[in-house]
C-alpha atoms as a PDB file:
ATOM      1  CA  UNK A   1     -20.170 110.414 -43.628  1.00  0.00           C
ATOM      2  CA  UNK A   2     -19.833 107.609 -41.132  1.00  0.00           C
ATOM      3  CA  UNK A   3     -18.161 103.985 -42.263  1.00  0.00           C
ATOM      4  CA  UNK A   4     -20.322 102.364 -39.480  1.00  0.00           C
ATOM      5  CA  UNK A   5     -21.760  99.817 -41.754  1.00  0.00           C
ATOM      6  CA  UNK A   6     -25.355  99.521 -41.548  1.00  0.00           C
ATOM      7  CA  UNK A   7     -27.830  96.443 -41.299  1.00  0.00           C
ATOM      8  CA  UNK A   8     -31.052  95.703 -42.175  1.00  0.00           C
ATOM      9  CA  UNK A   9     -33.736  94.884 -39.144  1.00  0.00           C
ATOM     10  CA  UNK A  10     -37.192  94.090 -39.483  1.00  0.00           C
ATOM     11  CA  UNK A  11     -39.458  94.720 -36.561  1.00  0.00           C
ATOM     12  CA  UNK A  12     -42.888  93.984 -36.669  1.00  0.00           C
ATOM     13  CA  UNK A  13     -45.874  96.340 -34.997  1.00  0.00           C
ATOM     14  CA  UNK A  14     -49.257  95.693 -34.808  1.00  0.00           C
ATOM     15  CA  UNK A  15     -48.972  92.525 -37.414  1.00  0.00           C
ATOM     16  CA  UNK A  16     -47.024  95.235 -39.902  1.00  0.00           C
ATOM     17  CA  UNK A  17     -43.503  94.369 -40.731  1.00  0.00           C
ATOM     18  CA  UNK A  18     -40.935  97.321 -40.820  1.00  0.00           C
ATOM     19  CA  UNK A  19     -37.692  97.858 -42.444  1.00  0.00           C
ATOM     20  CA  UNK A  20     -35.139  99.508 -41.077  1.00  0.00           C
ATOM     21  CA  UNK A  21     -31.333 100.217 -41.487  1.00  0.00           C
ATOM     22  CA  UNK A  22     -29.309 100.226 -38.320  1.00  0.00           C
ATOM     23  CA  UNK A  23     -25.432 100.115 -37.654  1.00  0.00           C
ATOM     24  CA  UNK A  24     -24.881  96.056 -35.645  1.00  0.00           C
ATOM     25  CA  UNK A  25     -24.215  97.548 -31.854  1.00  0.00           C
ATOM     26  CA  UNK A  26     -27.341  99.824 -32.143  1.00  0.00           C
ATOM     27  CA  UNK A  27     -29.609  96.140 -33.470  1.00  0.00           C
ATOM     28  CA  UNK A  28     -30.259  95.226 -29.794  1.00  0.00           C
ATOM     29  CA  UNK A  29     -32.401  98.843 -28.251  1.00  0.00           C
ATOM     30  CA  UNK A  30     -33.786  99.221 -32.020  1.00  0.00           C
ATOM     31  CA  UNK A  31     -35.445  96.098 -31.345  1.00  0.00           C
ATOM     32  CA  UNK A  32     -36.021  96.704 -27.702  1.00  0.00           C
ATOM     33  CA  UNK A  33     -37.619  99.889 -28.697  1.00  0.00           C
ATOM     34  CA  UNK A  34     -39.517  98.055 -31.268  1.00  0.00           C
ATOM     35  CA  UNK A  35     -41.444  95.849 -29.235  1.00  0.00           C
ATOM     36  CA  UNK A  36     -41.907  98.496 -26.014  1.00  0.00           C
ATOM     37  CA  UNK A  37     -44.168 100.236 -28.678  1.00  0.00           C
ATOM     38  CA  UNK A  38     -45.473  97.090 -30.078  1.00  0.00           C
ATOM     39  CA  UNK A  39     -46.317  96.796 -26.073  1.00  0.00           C
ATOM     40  CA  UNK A  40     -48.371 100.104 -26.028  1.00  0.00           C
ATOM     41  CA  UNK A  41     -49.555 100.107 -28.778  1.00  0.00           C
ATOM     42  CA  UNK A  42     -51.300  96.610 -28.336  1.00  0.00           C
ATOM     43  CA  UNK A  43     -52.522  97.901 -25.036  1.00  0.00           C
ATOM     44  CA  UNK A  44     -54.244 101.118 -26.603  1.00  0.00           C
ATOM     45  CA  UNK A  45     -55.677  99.274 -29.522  1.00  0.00           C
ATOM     46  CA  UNK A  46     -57.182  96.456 -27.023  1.00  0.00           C
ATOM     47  CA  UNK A  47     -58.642  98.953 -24.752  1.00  0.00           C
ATOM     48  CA  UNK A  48     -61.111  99.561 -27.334  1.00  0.00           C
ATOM     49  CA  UNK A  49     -60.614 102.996 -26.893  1.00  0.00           C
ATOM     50  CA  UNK A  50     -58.513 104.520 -29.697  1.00  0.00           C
ATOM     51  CA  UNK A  51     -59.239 103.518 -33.620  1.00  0.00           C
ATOM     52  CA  UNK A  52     -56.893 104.054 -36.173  1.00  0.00           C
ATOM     53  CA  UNK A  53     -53.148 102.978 -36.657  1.00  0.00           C
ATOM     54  CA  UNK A  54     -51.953 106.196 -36.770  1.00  0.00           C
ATOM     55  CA  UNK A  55     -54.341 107.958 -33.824  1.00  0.00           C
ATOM     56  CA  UNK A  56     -52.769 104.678 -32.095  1.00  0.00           C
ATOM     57  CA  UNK A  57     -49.334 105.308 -32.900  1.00  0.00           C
ATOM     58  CA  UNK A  58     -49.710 108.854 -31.913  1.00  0.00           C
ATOM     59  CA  UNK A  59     -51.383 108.177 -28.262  1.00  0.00           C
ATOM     60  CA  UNK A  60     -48.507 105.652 -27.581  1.00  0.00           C
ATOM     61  CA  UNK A  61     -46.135 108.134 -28.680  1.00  0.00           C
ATOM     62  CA  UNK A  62     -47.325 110.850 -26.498  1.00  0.00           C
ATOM     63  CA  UNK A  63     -47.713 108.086 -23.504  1.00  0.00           C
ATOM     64  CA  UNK A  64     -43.963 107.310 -23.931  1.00  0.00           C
ATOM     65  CA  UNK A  65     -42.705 110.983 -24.237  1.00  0.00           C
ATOM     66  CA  UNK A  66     -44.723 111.499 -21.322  1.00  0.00           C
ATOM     67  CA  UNK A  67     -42.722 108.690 -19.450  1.00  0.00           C
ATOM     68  CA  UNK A  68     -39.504 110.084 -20.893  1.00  0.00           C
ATOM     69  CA  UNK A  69     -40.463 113.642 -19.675  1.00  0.00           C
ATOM     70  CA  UNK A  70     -41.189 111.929 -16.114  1.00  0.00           C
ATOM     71  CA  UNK A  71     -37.969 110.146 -15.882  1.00  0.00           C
ATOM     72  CA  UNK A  72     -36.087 112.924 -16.641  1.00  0.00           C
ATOM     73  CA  UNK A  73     -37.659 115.008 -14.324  1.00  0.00           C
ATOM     74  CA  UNK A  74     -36.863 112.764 -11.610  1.00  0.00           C
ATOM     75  CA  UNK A  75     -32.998 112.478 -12.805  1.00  0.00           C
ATOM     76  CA  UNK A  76     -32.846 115.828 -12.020  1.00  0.00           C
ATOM     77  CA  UNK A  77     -34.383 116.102  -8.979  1.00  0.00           C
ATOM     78  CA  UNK A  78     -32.054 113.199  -7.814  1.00  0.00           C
ATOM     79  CA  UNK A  79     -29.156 115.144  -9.664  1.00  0.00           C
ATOM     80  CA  UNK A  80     -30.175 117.716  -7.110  1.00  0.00           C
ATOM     81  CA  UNK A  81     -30.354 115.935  -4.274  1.00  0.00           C
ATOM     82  CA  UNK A  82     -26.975 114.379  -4.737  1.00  0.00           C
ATOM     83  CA  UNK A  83     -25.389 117.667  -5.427  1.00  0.00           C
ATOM     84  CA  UNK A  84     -26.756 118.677  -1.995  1.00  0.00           C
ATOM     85  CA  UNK A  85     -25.338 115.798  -0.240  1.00  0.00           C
ATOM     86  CA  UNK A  86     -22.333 116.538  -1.421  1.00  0.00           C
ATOM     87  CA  UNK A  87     -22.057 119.693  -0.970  1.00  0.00           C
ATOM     88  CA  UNK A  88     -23.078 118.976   2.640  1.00  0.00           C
ATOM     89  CA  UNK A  89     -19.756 115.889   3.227  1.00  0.00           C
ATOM     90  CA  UNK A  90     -17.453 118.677   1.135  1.00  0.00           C
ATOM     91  CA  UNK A  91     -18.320 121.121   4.009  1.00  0.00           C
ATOM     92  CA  UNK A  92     -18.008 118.453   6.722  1.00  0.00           C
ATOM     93  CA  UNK A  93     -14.936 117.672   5.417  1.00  0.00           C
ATOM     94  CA  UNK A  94     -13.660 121.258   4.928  1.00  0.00           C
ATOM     95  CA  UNK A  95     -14.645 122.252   8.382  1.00  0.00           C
ATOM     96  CA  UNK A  96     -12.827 118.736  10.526  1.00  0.00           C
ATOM     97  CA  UNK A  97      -9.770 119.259   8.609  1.00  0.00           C
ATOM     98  CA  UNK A  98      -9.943 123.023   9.815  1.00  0.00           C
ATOM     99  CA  UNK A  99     -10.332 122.276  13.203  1.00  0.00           C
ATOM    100  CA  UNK A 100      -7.736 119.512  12.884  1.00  0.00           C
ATOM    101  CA  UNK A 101     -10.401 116.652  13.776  1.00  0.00           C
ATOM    102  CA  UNK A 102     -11.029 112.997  12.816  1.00  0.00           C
ATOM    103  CA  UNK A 103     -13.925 112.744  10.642  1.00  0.00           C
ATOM    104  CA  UNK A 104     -16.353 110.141  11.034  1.00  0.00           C
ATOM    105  CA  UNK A 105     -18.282 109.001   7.619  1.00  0.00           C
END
């Protein structure tokens, strides 16, 4: 068990207040996160098109792991493309220093 010690933060939603233990240098992106789904949620209630807290809570929720799924997506295709690109300067490299030749960058 961790001797982080913990701190209570209250966040509020959709005019509901939640509790919520947190160690201090997490406080910051708990309430960051907090109001990003106070955000969404406030936009999918006001649409008019979604009733319910909890259908609400469950259509931001998918919304934002669809975003999270998108990102990552695109991390890896840059991962990718980087990997490439270096591959292609290692090879560059590999080949001038063969050939005894100045690179140019």
């Amino acid at each position: 068990m961790s001797d982080t010690p913990y701190s209570r933060v209250s966040v509020r939603i959709l005019e509901k207040d939640y509790q919520f233990s947190c160690a201090p240098d997490e406080r910051a992106a708990l309430l960051d996160s907090a109001e990003h789904l106070n955000n969404e949620m406030r936009k999918i209630r006001d649409s008019g098109k979604v009733i319910g807290l909890d259908r609400i809570a469950v259509m931001a929720a998918l919304n934002m792991a669809n975003e999270l799924l998108k990102a990552r997506s695109r991390d890896t295709s840059l991962d990718t493309d980087v990997v490439h690109r270096l591959r292609s300067l290692r090879e560059r490299v590999e080949s001038s220093l063969e050939r005894g030749q100045q690179l140019d960058l």
